[in-house]
Each structure stands twice: as C-alpha cells, then as structure tokens.
N, C-alpha and C. Protein backbone atom coordinates (compact mmCIF):
# COMPACT_ATOMS: atom_id res chain seq x y z
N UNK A 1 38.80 24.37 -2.37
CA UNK A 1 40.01 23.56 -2.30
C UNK A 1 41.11 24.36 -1.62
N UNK A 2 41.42 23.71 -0.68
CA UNK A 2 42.68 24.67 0.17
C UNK A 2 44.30 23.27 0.12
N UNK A 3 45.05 23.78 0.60
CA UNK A 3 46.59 23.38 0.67
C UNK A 3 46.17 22.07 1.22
N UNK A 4 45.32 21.77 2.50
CA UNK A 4 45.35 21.02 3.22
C UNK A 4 44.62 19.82 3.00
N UNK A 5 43.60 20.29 1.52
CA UNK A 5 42.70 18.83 1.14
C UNK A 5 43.75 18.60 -0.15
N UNK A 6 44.94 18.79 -0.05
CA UNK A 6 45.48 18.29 -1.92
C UNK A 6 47.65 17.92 -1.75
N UNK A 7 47.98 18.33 -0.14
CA UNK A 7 48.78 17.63 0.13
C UNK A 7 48.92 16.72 1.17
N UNK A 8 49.29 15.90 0.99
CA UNK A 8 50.14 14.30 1.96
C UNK A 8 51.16 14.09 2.26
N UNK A 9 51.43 13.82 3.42
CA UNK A 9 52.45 13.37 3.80
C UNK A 9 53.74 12.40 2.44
N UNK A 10 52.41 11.63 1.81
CA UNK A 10 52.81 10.52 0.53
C UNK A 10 54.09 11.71 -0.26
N UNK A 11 53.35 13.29 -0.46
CA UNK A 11 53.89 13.48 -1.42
C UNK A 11 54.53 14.79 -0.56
N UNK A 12 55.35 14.44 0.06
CA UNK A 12 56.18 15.66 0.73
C UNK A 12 57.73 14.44 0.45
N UNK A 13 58.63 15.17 0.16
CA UNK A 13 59.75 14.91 -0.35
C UNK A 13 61.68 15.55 0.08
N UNK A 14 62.35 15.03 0.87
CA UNK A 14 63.36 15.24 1.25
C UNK A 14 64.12 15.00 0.72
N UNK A 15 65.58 15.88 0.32
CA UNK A 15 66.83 15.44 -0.36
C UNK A 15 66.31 15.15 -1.70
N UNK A 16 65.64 15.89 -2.32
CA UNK A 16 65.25 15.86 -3.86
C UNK A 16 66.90 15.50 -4.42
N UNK A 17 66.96 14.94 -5.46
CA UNK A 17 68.12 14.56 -5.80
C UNK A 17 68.76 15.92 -7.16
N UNK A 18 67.50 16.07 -7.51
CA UNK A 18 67.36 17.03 -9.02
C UNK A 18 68.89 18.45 -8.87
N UNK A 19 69.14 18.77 -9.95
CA UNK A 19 70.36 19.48 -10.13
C UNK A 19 69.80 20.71 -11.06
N UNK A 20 68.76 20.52 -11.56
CA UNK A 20 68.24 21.54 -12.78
C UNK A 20 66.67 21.68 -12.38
N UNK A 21 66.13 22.79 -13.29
CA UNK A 21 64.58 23.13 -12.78
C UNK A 21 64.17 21.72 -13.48
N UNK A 22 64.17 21.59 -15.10
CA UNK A 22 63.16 20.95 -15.58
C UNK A 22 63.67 19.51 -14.91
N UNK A 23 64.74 18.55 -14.61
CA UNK A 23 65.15 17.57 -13.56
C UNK A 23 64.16 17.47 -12.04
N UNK A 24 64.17 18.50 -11.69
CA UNK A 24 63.14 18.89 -10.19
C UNK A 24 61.63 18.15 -10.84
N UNK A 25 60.97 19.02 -11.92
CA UNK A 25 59.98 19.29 -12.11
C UNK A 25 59.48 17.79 -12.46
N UNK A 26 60.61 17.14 -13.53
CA UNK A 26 60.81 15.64 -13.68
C UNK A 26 60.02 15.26 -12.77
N UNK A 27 61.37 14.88 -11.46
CA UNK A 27 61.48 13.74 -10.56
C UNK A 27 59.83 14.43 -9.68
N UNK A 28 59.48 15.26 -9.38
CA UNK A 28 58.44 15.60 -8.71
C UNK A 28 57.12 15.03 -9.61
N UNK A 29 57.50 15.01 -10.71
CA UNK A 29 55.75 14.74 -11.56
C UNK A 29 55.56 13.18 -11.49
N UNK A 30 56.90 12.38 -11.74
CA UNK A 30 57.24 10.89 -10.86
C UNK A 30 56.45 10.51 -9.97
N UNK A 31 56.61 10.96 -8.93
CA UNK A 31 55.64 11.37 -7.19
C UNK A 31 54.55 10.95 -7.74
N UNK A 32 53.71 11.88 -8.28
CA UNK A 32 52.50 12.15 -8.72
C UNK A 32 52.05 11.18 -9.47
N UNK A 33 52.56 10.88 -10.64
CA UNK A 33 52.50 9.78 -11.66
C UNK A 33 51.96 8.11 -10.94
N UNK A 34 52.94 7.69 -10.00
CA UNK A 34 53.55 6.90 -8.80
C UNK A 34 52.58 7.03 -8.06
N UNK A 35 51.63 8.00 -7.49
CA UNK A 35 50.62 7.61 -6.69
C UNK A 35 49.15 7.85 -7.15
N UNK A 36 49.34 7.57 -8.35
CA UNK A 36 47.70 7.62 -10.01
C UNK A 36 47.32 8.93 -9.70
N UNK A 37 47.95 9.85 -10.12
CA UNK A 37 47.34 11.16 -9.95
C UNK A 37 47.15 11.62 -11.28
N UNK A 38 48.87 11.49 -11.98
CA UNK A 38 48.20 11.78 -13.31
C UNK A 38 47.84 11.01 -14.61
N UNK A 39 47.06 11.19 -15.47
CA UNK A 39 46.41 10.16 -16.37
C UNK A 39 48.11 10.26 -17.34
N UNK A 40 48.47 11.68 -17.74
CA UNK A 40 49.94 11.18 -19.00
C UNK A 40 50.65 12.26 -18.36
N UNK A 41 52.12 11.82 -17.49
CA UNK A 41 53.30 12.31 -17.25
C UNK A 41 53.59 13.27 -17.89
N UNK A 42 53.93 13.31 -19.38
CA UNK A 42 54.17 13.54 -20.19
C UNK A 42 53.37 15.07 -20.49
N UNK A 43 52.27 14.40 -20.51
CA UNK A 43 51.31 15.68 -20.80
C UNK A 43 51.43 16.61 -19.77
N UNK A 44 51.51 16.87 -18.51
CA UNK A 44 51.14 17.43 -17.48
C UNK A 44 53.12 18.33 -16.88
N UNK A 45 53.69 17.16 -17.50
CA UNK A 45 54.86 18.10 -17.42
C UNK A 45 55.44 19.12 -18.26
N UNK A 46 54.93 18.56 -19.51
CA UNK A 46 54.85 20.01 -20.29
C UNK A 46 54.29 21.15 -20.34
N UNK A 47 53.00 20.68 -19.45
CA UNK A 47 51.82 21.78 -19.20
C UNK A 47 53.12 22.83 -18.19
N UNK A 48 53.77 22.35 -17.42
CA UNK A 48 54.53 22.69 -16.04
C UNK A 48 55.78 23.28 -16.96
N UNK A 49 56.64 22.99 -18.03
CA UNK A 49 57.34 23.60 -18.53
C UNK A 49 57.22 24.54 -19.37
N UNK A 50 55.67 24.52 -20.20
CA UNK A 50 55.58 25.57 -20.65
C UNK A 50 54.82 26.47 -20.12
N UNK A 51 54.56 26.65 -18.94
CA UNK A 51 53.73 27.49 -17.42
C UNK A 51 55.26 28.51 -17.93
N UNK A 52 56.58 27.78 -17.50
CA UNK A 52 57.96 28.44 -16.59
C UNK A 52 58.19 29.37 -17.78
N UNK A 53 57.67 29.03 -19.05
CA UNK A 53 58.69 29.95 -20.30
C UNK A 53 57.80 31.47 -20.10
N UNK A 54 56.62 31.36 -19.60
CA UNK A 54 56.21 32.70 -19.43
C UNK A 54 56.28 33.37 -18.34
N UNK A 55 56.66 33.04 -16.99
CA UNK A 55 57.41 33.53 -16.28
C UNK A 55 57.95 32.95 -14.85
N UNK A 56 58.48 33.67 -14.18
CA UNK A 56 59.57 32.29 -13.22
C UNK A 56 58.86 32.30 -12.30
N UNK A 57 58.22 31.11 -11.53
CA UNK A 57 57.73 30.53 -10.22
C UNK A 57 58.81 30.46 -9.26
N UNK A 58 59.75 30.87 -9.70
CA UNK A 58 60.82 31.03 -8.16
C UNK A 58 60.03 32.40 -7.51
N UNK A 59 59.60 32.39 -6.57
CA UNK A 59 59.25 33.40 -5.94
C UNK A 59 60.26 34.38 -4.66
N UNK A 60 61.27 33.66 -4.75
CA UNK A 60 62.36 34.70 -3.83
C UNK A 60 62.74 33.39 -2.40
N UNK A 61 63.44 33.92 -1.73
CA UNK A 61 63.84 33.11 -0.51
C UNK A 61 63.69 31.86 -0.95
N UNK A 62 64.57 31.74 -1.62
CA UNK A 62 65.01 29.67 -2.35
C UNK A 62 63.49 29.17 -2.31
N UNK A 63 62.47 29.58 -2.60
CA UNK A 63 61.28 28.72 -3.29
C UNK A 63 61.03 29.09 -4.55
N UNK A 64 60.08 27.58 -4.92
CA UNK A 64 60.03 27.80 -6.36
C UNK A 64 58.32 27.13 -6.37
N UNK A 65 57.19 28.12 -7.02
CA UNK A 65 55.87 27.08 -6.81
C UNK A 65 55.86 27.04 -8.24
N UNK A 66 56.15 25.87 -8.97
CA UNK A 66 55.74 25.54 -10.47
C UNK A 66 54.51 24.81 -10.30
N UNK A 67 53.44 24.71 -11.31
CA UNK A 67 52.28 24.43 -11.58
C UNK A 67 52.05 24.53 -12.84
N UNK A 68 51.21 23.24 -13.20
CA UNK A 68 50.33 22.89 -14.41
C UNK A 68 49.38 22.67 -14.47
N UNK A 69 48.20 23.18 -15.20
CA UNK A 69 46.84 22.73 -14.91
C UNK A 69 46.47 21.95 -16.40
N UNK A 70 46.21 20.80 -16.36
CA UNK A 70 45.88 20.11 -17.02
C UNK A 70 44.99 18.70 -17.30
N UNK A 71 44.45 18.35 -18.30
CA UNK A 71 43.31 17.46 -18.44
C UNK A 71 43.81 15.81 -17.61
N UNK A 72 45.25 16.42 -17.79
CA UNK A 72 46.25 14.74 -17.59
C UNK A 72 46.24 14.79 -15.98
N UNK A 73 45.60 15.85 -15.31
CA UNK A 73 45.79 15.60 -13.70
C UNK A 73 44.49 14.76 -13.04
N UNK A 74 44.58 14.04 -12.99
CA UNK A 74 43.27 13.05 -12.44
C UNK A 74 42.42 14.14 -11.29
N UNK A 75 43.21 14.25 -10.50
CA UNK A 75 42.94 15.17 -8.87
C UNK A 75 43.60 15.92 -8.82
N UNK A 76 43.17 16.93 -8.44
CA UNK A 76 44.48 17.91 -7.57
C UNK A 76 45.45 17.70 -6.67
N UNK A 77 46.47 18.08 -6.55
CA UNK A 77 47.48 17.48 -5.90
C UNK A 77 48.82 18.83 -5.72
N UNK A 78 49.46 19.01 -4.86
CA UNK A 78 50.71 19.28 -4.52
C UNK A 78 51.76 17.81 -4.12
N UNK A 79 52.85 18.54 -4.28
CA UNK A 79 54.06 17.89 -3.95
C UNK A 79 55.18 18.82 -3.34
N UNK A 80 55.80 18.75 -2.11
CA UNK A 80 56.37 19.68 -1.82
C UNK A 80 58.22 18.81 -1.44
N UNK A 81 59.07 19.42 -1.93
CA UNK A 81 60.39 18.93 -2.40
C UNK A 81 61.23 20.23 -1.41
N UNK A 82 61.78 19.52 -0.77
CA UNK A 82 63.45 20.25 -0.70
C UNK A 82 64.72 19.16 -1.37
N UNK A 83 65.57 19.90 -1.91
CA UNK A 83 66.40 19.29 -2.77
C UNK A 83 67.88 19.44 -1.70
N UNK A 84 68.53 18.57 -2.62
CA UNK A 84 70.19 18.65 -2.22
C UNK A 84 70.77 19.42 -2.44
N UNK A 85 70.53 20.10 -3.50
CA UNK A 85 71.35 21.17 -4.41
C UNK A 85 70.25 22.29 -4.54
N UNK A 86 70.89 23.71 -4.42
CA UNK A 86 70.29 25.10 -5.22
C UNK A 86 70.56 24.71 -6.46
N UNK A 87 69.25 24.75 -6.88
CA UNK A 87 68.82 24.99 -8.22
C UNK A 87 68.44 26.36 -8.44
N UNK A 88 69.31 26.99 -9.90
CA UNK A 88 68.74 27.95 -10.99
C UNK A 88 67.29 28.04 -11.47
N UNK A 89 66.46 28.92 -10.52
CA UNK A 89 65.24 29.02 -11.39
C UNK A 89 64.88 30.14 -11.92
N UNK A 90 65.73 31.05 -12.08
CA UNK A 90 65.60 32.46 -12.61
C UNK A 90 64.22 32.91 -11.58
N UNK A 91 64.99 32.96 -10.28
CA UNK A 91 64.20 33.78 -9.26
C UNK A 91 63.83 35.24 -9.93
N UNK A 92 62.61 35.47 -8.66
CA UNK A 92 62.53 36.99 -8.62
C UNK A 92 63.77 37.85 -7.87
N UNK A 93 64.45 37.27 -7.02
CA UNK A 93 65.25 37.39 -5.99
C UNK A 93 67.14 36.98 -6.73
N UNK A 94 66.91 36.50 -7.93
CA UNK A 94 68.23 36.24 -8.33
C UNK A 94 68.48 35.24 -8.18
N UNK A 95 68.18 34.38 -6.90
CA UNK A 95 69.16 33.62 -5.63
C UNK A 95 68.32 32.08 -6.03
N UNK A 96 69.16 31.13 -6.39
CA UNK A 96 68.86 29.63 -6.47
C UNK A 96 67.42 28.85 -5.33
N UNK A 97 67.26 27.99 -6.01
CA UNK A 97 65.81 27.10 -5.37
C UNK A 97 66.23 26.44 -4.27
N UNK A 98 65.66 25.39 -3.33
CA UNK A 98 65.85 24.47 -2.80
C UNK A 98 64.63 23.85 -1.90
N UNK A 99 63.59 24.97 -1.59
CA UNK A 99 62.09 24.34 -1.61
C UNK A 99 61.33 24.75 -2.57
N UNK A 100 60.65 23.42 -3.13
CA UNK A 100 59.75 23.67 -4.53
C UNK A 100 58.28 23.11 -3.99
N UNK A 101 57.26 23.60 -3.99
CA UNK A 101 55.57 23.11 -4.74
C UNK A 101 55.22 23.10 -5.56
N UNK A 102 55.25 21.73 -5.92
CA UNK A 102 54.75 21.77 -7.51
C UNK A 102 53.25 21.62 -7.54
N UNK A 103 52.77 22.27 -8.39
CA UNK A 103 51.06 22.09 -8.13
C UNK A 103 50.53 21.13 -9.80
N UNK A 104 50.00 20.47 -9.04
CA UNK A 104 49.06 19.76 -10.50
C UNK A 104 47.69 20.32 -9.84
N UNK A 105 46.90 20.73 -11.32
CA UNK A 105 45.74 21.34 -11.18
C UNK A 105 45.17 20.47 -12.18
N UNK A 106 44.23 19.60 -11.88
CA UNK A 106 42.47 19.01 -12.36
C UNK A 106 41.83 20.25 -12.98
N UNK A 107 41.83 20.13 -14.67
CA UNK A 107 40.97 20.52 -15.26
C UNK A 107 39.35 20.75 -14.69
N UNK A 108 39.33 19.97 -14.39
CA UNK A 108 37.77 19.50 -13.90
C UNK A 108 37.53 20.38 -12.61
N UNK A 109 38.63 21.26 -11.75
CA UNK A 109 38.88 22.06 -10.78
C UNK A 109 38.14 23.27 -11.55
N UNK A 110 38.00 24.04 -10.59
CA UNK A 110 37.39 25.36 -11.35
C UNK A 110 38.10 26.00 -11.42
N UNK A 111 38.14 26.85 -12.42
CA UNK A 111 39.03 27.52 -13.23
C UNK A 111 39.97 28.73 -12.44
N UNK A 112 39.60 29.08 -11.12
CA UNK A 112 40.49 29.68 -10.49
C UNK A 112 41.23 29.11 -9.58
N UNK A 113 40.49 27.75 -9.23
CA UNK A 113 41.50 27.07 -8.11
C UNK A 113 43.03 27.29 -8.03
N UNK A 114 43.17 27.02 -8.34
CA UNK A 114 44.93 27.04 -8.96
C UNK A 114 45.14 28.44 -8.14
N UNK A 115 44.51 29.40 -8.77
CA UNK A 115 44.80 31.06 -8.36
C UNK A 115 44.96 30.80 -6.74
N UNK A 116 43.52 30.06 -6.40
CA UNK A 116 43.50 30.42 -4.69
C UNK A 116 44.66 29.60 -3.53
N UNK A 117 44.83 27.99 -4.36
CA UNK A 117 45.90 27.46 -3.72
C UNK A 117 47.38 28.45 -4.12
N UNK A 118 47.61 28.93 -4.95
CA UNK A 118 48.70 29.69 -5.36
C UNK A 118 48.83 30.83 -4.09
N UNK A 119 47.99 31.70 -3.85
CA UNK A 119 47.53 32.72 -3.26
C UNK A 119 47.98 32.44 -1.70
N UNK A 120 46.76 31.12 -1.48
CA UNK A 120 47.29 30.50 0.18
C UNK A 120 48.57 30.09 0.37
N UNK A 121 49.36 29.29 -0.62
CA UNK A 121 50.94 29.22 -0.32
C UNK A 121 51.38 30.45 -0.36
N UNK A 122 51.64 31.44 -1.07
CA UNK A 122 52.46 32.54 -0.89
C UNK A 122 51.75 33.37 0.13
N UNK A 123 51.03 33.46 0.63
CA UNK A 123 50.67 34.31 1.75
C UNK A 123 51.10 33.70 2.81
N UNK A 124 50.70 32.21 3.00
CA UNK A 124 51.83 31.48 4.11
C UNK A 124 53.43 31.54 4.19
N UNK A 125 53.92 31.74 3.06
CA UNK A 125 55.42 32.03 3.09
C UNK A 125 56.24 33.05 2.92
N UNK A 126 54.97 33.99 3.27
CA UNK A 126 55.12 35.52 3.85
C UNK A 126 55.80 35.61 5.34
N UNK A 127 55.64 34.35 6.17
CA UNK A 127 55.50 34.26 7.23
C UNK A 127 57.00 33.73 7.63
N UNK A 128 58.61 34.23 7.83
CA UNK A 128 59.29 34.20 8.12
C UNK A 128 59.73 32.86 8.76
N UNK A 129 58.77 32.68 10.27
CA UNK A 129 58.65 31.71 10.95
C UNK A 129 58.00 30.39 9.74
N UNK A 130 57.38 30.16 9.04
CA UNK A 130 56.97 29.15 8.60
C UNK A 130 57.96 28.63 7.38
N UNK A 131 58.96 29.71 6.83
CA UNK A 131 59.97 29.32 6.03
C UNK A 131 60.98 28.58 6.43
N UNK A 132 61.21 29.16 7.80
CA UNK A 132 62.41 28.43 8.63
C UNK A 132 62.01 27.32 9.31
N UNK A 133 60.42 26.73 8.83
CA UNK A 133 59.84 25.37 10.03
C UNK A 133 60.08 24.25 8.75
N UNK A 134 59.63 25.07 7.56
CA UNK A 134 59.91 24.59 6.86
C UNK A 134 61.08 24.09 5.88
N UNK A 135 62.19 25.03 5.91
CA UNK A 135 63.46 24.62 5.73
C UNK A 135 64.14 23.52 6.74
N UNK A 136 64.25 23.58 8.21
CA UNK A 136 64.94 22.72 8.74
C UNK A 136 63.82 21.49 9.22
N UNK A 137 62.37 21.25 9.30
CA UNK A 137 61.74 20.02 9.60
C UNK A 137 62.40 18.98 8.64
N UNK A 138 62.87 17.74 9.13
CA UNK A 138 62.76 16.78 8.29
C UNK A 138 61.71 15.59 8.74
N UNK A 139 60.23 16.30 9.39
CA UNK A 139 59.24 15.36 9.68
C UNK A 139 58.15 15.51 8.25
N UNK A 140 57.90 14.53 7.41
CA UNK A 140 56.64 14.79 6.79
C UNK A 140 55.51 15.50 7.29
N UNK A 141 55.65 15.04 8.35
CA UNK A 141 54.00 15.26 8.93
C UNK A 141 53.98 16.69 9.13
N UNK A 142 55.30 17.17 9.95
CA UNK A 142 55.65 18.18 10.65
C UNK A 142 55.05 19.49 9.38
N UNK A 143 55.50 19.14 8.03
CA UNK A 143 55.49 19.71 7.17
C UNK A 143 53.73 20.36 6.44
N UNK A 144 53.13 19.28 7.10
CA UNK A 144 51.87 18.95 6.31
C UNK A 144 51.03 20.40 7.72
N UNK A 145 51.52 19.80 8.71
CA UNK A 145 51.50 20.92 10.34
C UNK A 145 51.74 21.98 9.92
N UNK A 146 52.72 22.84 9.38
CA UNK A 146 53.45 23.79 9.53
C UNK A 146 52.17 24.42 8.48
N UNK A 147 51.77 24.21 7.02
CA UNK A 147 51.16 24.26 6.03
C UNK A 147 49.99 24.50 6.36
N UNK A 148 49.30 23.70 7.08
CA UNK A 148 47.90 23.68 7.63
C UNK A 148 47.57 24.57 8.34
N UNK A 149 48.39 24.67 9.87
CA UNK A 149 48.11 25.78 10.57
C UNK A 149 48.55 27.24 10.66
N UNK A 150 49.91 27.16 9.92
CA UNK A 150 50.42 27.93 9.75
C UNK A 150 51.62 28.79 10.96
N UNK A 151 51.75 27.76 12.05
CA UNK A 151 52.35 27.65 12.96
C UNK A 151 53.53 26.67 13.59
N UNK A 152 54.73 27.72 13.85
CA UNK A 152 55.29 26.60 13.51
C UNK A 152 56.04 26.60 15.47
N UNK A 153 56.31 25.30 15.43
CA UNK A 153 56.54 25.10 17.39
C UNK A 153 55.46 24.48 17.94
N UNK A 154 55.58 23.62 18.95
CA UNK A 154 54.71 22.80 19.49
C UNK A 154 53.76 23.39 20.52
C-alpha cells in the first residue's frame, strides 16, 4: 500500500475551516465518513485523538500527519487538508499547522502499513520543493501529482 493507492482527489481539501487540532481532525474524519470509508466516526476519531495524547504528529514546517488505525476504517484512506488558520499542534518545531494528513488505517491492513505510508509521506516532505508545490497548488489533482511523483513543475 503506497500514498498513491489510498489518496483522491475526493479527499484532498482546501481552506479547511478548523481553528483547533481536535476541530481539524473533526471536520477531516467528516470527509471520510461522507465518502463510506468509515464504519463509526466516532470510533475512529478517538482512535486519532488518543494516537495525539502520546505524542505530537506535527512534524515541523506547518505539517501535521495524525492517524488512527482502527476496526471502524472500512479501507484505507488519507485525507490531505490545508486550513485557513495555523493551528496549535504542539509541533516538533514549536511553530503552528496548516497542512495536515490524516491517515485512517484498516485494521484488516497489515499491521505495519500505517508505518510504511507514514515513512513515504515524511520522506517526501523532506523534499523542500514538494512542500512549497504543496503549500501554494490550489489544484486537487496537482496535489495528488506532486505526492505521487514527487515532483513538483510541469
């Protein structure tokens, strides 16, 4: 399972409206919920809030990858959000959110998946150029491009 079989265009997201982490994490599990991904909202966002109490998915340079792996995720799935507002996610970096991946992880996934999609996003956003394709694109697609190949410019 890589980045590119578990996000869509469907679930790439502009001008997140959210003001707070667990608000983000909300309106993003919505998405998901909204296109039958997960079997209970409910369940799968708690899985995602109590992921954050053991330690912060802000990973530095205004991203944040929160993830839940749980029975309530039908499929695997990302959702990728830039918001209106820096959000507080008790970075590694100090410094407020404003692109988030939220990962829902399928039980039924093998038990490291999660690790390796985790792994392939942050090694892609190692990549200077793909932060900045990704901060100013406001193309879905462009986004799903940038992710996939890892290149960003035509």
């Amino acid at each position: 399972m890589e980045v590119k079989d578990i996000l869509t265009k469907e679930l790439v997201v502009f001008d997140l409206e959210a003001t707070t982490k667990e608000t983000a994490i909300r309106e993003m599990a919505e998405i998901l919920d909204s296109k039958g991904i997960l079997a209970d909202k409910e369940v799968y966002i708690q899985a995602v809030l109590d992921r954050e109490t053991h330690a912060t998915t802000g990973i530095g340079n205004n991203i944040a990858i929160p993830h839940g792996k749980s029975d309530s995720v039908k499929h695997s799935a990302i959702v990728f959000a830039r918001t209106k507002n820096l959000i507080e996610w008790e970075s590694l970096d100090d410094e407020p959110v404003n692109m988030i991946f939220l990962l829902a992880i399928s039980d039924s996934d093998k038990t490291d998946a999660h690790l390796k999609i985790l792994a392939e996003i942050a090694t892609k956003l190692m990549d200077d150029d793909i932060v900045v394709g990704l901060k100013e694109t406001r193309d879905k697609e462009e986004v799903i491009r940038i992710l996939n190949e890892g290149v960003v410019g035509v």
